[in-house]
PDB file of N, CA and C in Angstrom:
ATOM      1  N   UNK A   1     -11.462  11.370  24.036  1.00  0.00           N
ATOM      2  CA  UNK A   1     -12.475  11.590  23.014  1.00  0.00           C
ATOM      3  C   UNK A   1     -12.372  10.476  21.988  1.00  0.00           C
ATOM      4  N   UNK A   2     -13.449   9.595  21.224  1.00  0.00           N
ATOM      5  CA  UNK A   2     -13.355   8.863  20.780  1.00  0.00           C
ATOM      6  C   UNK A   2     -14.391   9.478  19.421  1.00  0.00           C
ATOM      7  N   UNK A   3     -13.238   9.078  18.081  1.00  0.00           N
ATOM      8  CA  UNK A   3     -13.562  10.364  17.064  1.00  0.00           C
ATOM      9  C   UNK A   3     -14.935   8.786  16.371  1.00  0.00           C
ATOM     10  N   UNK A   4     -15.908   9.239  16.156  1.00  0.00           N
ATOM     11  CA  UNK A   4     -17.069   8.102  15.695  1.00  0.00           C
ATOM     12  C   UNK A   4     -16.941   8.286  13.953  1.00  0.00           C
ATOM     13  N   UNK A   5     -15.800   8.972  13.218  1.00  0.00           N
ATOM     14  CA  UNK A   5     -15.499   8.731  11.750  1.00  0.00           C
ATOM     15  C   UNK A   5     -14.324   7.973  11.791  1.00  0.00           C
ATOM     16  N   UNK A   6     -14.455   7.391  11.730  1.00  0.00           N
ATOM     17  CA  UNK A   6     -13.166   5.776  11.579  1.00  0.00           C
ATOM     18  C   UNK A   6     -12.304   6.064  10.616  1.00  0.00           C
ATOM     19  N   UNK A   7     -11.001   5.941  10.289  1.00  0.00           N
ATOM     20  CA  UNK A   7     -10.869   6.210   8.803  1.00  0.00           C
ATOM     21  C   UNK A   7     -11.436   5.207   8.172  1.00  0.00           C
ATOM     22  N   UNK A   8     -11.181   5.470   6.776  1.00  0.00           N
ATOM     23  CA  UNK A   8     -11.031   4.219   5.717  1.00  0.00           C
ATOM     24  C   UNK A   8     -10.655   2.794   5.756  1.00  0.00           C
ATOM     25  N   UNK A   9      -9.418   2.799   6.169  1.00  0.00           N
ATOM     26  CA  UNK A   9      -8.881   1.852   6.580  1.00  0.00           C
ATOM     27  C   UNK A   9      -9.732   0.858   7.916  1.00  0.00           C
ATOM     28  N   UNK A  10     -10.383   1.017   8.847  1.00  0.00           N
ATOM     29  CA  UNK A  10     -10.820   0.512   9.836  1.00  0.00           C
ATOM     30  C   UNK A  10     -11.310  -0.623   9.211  1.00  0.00           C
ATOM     31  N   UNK A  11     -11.643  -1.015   8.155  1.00  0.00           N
ATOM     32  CA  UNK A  11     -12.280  -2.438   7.994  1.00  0.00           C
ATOM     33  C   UNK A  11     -10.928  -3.678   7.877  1.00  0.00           C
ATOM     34  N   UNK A  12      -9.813  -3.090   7.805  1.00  0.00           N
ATOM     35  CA  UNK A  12      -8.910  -3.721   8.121  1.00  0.00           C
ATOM     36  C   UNK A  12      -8.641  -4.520   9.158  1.00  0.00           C
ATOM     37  N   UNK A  13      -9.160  -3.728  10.178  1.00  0.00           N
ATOM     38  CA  UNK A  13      -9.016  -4.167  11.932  1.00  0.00           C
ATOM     39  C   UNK A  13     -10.417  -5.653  12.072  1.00  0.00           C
ATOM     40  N   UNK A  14     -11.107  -5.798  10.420  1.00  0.00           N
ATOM     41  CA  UNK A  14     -12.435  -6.426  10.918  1.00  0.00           C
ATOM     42  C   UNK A  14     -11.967  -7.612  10.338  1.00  0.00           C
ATOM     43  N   UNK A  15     -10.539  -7.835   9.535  1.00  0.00           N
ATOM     44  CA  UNK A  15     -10.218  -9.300   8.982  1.00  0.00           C
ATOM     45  C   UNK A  15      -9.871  -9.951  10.317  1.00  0.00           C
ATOM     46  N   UNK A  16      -8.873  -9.196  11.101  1.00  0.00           N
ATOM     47  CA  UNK A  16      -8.585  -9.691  12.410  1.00  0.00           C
ATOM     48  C   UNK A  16      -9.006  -9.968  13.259  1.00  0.00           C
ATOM     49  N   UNK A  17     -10.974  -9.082  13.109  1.00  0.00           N
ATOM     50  CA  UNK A  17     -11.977  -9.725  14.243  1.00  0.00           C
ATOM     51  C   UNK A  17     -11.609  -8.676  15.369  1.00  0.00           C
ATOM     52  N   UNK A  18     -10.955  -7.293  15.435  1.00  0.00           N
ATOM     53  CA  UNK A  18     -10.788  -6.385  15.975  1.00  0.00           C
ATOM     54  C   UNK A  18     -11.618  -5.591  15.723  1.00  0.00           C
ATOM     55  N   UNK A  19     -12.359  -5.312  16.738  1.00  0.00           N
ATOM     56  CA  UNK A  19     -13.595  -4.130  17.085  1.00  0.00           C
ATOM     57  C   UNK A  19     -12.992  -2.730  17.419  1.00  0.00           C
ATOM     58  N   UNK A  20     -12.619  -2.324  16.372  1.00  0.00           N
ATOM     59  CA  UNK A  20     -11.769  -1.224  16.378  1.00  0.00           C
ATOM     60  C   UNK A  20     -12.281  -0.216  17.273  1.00  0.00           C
ATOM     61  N   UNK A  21     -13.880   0.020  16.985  1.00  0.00           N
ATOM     62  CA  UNK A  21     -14.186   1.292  17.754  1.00  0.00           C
ATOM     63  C   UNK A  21     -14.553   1.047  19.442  1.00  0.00           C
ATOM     64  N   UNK A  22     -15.063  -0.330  19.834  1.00  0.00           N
ATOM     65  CA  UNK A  22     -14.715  -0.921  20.962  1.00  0.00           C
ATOM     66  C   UNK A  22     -13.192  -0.490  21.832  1.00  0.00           C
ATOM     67  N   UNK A  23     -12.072  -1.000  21.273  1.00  0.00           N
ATOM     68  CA  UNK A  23     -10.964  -0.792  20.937  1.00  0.00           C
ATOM     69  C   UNK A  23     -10.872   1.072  21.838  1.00  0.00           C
ATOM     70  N   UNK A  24     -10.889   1.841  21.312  1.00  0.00           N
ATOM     71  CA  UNK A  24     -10.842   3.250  21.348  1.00  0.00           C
ATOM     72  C   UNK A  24     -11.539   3.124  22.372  1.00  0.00           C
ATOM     73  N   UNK A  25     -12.757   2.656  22.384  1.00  0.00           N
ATOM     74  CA  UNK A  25     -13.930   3.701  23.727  1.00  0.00           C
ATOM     75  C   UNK A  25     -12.843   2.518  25.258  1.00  0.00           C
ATOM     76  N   UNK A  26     -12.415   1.595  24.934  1.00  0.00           N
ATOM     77  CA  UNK A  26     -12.401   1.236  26.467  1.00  0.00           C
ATOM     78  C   UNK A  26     -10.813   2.410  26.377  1.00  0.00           C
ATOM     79  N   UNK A  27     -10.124   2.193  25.579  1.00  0.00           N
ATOM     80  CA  UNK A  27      -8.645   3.243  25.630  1.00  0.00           C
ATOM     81  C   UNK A  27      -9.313   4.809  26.635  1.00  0.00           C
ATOM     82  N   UNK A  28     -10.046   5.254  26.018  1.00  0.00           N
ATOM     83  CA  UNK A  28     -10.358   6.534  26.351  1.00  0.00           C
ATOM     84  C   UNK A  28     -10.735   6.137  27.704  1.00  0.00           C
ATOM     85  N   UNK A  29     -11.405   5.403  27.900  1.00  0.00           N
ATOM     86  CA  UNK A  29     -11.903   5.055  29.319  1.00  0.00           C
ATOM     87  C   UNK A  29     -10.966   4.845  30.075  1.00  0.00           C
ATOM     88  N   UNK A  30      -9.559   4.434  29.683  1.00  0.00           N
ATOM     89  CA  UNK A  30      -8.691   4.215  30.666  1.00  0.00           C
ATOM     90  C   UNK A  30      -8.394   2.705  31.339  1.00  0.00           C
ATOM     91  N   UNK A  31      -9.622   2.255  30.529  1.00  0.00           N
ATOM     92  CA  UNK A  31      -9.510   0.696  30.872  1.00  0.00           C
ATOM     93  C   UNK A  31      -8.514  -0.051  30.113  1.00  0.00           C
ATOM     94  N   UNK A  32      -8.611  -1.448  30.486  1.00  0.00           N
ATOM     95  CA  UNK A  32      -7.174  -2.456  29.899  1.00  0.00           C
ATOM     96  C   UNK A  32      -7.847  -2.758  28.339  1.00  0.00           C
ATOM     97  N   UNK A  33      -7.080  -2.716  28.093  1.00  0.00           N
ATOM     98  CA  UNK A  33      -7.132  -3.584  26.271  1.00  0.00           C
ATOM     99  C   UNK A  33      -7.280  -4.847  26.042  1.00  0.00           C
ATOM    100  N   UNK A  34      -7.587  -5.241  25.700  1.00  0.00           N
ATOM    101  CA  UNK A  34      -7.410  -6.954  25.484  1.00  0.00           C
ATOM    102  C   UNK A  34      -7.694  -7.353  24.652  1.00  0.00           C
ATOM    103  N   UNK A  35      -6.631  -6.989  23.800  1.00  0.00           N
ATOM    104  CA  UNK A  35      -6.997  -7.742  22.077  1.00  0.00           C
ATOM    105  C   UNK A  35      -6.523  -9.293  21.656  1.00  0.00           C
ATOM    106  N   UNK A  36      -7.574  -9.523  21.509  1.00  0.00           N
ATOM    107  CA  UNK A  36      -7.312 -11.295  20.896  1.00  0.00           C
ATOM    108  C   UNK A  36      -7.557 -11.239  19.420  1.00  0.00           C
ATOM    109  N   UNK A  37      -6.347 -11.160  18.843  1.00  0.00           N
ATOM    110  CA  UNK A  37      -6.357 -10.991  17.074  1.00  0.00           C
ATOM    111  C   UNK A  37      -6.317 -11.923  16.887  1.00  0.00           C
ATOM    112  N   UNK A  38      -6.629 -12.896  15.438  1.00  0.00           N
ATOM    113  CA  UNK A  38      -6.307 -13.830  14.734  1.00  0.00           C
ATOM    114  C   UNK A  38      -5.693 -13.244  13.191  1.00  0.00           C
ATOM    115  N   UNK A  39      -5.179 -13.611  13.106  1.00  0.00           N
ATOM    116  CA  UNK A  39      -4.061 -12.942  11.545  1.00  0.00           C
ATOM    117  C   UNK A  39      -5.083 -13.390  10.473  1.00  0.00           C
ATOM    118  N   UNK A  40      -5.302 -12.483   9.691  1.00  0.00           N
ATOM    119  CA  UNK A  40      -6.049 -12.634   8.399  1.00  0.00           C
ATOM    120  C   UNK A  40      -6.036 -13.597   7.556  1.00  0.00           C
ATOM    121  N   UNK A  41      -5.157 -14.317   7.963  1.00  0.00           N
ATOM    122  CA  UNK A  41      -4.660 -15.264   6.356  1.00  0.00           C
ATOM    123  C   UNK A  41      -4.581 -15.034   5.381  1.00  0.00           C
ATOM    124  N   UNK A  42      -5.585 -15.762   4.622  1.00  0.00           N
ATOM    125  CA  UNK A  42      -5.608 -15.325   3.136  1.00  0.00           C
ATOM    126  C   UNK A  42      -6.637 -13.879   2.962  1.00  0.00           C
ATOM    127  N   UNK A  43      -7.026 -13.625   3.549  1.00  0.00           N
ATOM    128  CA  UNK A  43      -8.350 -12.731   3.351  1.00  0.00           C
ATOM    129  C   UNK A  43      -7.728 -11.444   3.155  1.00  0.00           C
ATOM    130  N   UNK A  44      -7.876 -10.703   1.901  1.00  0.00           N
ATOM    131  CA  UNK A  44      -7.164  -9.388   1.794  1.00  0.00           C
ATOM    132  C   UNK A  44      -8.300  -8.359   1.663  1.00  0.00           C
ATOM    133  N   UNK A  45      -7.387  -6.947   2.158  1.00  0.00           N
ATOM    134  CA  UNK A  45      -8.569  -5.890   1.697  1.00  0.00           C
ATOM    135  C   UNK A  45      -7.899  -5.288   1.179  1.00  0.00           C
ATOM    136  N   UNK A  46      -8.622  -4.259  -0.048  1.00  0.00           N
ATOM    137  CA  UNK A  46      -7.862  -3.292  -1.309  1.00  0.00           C
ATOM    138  C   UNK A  46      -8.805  -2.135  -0.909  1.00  0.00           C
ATOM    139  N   UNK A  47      -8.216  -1.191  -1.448  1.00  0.00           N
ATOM    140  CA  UNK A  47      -8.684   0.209  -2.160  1.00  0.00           C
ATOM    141  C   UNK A  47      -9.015  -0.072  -3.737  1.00  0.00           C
ATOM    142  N   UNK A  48      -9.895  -0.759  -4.168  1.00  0.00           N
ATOM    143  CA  UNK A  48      -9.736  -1.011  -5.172  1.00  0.00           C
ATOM    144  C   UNK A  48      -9.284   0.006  -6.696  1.00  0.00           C
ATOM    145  N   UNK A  49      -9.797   1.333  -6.459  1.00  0.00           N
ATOM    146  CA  UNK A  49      -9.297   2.353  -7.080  1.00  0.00           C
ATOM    147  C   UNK A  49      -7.820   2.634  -6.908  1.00  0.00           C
ATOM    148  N   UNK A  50      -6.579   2.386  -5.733  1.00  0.00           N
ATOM    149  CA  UNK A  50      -5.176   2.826  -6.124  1.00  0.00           C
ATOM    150  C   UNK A  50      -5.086   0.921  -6.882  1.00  0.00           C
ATOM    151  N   UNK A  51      -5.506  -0.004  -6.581  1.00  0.00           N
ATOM    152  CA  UNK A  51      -4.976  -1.360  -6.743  1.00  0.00           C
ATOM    153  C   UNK A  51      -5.089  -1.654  -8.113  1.00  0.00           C
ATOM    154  N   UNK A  52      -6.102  -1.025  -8.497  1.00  0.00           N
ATOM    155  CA  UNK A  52      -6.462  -0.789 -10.218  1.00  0.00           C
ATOM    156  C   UNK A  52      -5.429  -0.181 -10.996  1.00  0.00           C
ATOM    157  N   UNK A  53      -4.835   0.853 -10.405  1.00  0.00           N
ATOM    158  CA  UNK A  53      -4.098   1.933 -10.717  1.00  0.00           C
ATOM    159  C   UNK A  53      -2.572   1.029 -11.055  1.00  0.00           C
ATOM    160  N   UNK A  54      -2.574   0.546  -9.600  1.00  0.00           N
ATOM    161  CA  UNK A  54      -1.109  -0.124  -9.337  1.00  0.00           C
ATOM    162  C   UNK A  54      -0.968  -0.976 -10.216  1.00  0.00           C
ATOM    163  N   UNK A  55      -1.877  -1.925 -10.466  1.00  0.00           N
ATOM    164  CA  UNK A  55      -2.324  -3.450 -11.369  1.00  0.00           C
ATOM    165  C   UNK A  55      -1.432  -2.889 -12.708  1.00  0.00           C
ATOM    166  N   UNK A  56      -2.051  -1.620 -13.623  1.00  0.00           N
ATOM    167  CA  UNK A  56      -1.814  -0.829 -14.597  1.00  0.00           C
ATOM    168  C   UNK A  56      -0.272  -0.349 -14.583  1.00  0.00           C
ATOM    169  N   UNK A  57       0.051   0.027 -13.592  1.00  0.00           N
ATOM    170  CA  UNK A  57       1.687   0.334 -13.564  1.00  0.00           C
ATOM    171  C   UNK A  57       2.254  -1.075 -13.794  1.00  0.00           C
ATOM    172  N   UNK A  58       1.786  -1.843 -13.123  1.00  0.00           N
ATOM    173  CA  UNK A  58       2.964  -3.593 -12.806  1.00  0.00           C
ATOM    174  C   UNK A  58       2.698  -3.839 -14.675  1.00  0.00           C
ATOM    175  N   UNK A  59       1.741  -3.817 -14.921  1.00  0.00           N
ATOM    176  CA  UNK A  59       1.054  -4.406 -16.295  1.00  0.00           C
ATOM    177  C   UNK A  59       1.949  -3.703 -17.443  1.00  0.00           C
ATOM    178  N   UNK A  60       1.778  -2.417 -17.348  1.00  0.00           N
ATOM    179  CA  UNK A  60       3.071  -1.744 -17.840  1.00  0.00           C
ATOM    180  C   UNK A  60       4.431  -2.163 -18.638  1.00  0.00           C
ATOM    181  N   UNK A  61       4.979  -2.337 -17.158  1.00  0.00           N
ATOM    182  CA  UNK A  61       6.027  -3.133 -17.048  1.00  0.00           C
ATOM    183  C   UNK A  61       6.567  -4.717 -17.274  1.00  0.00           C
ATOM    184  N   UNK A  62       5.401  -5.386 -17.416  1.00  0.00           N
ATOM    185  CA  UNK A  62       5.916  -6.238 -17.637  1.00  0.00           C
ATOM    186  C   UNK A  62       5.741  -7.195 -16.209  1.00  0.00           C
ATOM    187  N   UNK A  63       5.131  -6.865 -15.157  1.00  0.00           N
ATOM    188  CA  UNK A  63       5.792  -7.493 -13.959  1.00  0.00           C
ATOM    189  C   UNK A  63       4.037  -8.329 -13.209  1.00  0.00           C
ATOM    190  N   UNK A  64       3.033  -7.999 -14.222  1.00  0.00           N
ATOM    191  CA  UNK A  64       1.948  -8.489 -13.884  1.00  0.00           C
ATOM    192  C   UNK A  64       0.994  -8.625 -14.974  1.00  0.00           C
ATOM    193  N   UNK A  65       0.240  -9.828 -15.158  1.00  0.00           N
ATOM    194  CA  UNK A  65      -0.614 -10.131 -16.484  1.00  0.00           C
ATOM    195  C   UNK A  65      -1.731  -9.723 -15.706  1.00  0.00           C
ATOM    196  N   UNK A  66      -2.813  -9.411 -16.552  1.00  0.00           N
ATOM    197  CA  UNK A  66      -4.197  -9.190 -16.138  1.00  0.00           C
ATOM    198  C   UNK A  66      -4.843 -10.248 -16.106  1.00  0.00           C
ATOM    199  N   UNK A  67      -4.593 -11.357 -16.390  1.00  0.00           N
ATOM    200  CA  UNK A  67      -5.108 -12.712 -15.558  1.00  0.00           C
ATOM    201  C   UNK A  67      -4.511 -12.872 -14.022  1.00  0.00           C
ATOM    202  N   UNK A  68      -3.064 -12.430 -13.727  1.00  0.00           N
ATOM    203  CA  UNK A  68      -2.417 -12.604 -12.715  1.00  0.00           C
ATOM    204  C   UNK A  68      -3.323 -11.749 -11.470  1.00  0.00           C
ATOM    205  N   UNK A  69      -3.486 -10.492 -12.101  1.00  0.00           N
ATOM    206  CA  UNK A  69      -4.188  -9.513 -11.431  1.00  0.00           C
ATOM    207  C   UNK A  69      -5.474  -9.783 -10.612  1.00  0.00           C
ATOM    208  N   UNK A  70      -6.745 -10.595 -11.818  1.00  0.00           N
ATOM    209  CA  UNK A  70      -7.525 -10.935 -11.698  1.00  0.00           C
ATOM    210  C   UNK A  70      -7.844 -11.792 -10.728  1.00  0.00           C
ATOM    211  N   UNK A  71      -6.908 -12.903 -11.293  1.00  0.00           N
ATOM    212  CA  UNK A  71      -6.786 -14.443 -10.164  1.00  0.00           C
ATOM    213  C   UNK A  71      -6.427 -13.823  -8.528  1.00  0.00           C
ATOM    214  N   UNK A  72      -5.719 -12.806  -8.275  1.00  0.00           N
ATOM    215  CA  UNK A  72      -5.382 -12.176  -6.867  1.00  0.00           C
ATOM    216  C   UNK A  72      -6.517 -11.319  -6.032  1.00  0.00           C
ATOM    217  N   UNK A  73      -7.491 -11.060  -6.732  1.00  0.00           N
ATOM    218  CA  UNK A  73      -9.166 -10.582  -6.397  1.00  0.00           C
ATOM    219  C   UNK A  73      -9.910 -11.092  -5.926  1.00  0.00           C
ATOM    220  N   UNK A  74      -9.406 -12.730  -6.486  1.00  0.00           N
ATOM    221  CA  UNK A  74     -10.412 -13.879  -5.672  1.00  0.00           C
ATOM    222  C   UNK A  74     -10.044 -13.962  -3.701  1.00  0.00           C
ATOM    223  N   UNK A  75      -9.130 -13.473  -3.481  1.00  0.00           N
ATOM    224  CA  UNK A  75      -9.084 -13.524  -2.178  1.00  0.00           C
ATOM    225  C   UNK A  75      -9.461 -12.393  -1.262  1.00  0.00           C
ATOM    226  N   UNK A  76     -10.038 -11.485  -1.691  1.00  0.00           N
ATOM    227  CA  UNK A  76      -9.905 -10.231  -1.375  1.00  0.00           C
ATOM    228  C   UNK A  76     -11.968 -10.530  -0.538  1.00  0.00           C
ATOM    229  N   UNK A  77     -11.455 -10.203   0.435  1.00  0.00           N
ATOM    230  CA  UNK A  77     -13.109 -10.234   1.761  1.00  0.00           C
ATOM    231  C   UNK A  77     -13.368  -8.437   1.825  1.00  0.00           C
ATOM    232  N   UNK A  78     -12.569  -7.640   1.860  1.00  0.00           N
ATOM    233  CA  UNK A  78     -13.175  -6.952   1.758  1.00  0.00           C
ATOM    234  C   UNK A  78     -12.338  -5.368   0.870  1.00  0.00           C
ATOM    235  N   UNK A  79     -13.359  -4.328   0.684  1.00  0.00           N
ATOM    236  CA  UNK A  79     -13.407  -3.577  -0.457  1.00  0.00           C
ATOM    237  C   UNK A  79     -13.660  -2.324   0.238  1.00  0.00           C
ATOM    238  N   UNK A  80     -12.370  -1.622   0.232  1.00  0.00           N
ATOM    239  CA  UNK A  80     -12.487  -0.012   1.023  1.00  0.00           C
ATOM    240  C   UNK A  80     -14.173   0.864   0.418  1.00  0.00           C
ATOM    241  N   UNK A  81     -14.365   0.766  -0.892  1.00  0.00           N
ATOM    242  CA  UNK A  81     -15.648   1.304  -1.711  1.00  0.00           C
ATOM    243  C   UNK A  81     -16.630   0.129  -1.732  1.00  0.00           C
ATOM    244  N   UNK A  82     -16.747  -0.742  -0.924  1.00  0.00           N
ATOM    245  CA  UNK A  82     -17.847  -1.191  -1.470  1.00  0.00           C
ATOM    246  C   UNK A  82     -18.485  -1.681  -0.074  1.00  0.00           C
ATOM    247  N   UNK A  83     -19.660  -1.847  -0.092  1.00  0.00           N
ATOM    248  CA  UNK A  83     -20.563  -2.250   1.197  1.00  0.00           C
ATOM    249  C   UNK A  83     -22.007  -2.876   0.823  1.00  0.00           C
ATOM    250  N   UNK A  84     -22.401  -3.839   1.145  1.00  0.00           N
ATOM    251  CA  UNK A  84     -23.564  -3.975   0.619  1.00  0.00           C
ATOM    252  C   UNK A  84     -24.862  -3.097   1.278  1.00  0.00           C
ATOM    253  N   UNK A  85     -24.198  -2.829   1.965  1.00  0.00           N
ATOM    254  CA  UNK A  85     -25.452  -1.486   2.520  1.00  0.00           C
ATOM    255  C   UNK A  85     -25.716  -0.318   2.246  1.00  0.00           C
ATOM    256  N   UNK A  86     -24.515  -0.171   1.219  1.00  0.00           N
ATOM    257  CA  UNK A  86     -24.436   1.146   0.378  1.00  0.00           C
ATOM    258  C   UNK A  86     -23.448   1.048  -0.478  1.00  0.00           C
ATOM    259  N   UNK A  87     -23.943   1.126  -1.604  1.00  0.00           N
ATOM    260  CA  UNK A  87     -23.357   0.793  -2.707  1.00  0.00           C
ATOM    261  C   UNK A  87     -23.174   2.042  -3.315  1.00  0.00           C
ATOM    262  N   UNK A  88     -23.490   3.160  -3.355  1.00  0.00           N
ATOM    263  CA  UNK A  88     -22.748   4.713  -3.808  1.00  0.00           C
ATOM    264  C   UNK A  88     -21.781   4.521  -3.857  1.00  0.00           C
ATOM    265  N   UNK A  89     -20.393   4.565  -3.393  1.00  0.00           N
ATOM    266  CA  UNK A  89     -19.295   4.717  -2.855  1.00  0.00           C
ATOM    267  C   UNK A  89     -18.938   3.892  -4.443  1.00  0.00           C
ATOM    268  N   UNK A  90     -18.990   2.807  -4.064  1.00  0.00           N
ATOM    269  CA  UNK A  90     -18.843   1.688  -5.060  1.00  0.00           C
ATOM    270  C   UNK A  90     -19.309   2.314  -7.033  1.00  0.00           C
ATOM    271  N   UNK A  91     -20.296   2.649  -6.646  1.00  0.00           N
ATOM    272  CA  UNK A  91     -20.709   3.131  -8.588  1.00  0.00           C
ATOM    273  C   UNK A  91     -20.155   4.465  -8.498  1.00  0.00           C
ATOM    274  N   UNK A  92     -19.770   5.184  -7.496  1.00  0.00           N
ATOM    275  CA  UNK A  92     -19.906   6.282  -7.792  1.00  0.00           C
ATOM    276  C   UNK A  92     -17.952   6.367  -7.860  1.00  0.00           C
ATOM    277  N   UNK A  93     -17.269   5.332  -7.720  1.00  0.00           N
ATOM    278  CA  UNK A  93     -15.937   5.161  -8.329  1.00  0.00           C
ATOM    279  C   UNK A  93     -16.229   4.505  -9.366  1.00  0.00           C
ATOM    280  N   UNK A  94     -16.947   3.295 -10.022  1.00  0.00           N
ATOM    281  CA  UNK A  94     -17.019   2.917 -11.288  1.00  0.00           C
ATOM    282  C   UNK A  94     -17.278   4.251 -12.165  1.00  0.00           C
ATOM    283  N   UNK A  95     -18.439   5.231 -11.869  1.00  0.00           N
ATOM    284  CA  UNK A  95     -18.354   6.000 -13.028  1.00  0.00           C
ATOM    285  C   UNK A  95     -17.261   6.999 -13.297  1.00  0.00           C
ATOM    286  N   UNK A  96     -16.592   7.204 -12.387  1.00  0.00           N
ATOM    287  CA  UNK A  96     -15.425   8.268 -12.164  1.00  0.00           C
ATOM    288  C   UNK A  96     -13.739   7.520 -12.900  1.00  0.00           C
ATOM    289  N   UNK A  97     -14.325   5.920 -12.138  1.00  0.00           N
ATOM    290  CA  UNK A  97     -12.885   5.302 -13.437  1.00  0.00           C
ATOM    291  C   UNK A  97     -13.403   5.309 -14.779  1.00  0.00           C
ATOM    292  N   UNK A  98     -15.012   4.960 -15.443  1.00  0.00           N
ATOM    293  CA  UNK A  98     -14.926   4.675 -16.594  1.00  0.00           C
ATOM    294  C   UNK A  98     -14.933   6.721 -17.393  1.00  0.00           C
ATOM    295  N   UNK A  99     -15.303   7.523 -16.653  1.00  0.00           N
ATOM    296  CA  UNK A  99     -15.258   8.731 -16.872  1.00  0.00           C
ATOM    297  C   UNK A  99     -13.613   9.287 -17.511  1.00  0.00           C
ATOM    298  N   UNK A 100     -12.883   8.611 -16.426  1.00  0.00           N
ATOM    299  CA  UNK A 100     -11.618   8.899 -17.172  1.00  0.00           C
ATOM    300  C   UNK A 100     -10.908   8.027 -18.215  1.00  0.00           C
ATOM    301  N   UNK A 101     -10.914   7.048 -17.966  1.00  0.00           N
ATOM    302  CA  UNK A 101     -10.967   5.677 -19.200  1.00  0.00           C
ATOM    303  C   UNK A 101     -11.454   6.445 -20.892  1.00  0.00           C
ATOM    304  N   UNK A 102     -12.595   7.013 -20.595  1.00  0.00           N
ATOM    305  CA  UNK A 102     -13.567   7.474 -21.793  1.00  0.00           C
ATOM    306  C   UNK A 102     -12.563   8.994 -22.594  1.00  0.00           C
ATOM    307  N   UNK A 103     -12.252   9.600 -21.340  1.00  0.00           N
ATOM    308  CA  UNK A 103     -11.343  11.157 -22.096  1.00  0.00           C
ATOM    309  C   UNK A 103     -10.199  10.900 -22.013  1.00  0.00           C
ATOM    310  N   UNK A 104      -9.313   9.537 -21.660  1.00  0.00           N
ATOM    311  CA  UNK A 104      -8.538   9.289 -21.978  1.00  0.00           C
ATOM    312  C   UNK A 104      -8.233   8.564 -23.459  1.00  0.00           C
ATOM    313  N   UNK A 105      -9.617   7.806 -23.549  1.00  0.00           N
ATOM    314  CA  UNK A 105      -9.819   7.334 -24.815  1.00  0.00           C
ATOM    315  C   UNK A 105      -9.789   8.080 -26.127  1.00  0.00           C
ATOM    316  N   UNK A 106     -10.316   8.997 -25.862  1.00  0.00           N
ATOM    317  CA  UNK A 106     -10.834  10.295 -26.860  1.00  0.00           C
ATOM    318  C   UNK A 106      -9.720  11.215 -27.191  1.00  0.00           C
ATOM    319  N   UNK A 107      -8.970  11.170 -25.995  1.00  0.00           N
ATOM    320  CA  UNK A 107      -7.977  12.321 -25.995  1.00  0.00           C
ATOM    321  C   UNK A 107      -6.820  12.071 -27.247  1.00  0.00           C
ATOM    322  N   UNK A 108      -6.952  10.458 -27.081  1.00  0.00           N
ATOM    323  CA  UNK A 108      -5.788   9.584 -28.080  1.00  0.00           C
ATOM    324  C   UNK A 108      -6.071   9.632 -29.119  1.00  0.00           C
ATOM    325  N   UNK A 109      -7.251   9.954 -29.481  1.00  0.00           N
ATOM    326  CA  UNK A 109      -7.820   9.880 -31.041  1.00  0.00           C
ATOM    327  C   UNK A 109      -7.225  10.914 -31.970  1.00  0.00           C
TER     328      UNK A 109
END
């Protein structure tokens, strides 16, 4: 059975040029595999909502500037929330971070 909800993660398999769900249907079929990967290089993918999170812990501490943070974004191809074919996913975590940002703000007052 080849499950057609991918996780999250599956765009991972697309820096490498791995056809993930290809991948699965010949497995199930019983046929041979034949993956020809190329290693990502520089090209990273985030969750950008825990990486935000994480950025904020390192920042914390002492162990990451928010220029450092910033400058490490520029390499990033792709974005667990974001798609240009649907961009919900994407605003609909911007309003949920600036949502808490805002009663966190307030709360301090």
């Amino acid at each position: 059975e080849v499950n057609g909800r991918l996780p999250m993660g599956h765009s991972v398999s697309l820096l490498s040029d791995i056809n993930l769900p290809y991948v699965a249907y010949q497995d199930a079929l019983g046929a041979k595999v034949d993956i020809q990967q190329r290693a990502p290089g520089d090209r990273k993918w985030i969750a950008l909502e825990k990486d935000f999170y994480s950025y904020r812990k390192y920042r914390n501490v002492g162990e990451l500037s928010t220029m450092q943070w910033l400058l490490s974004l520029r390499k990033v191809r792709v974005c667990a929330e974001f798609g240009l074919d649907d961009w919900r996913p994407f605003l609909f975590l911007l309003m949920r971070m600036l949502r808490r940002a805002t009663k966190r703000f307030f709360s301090e007052q």
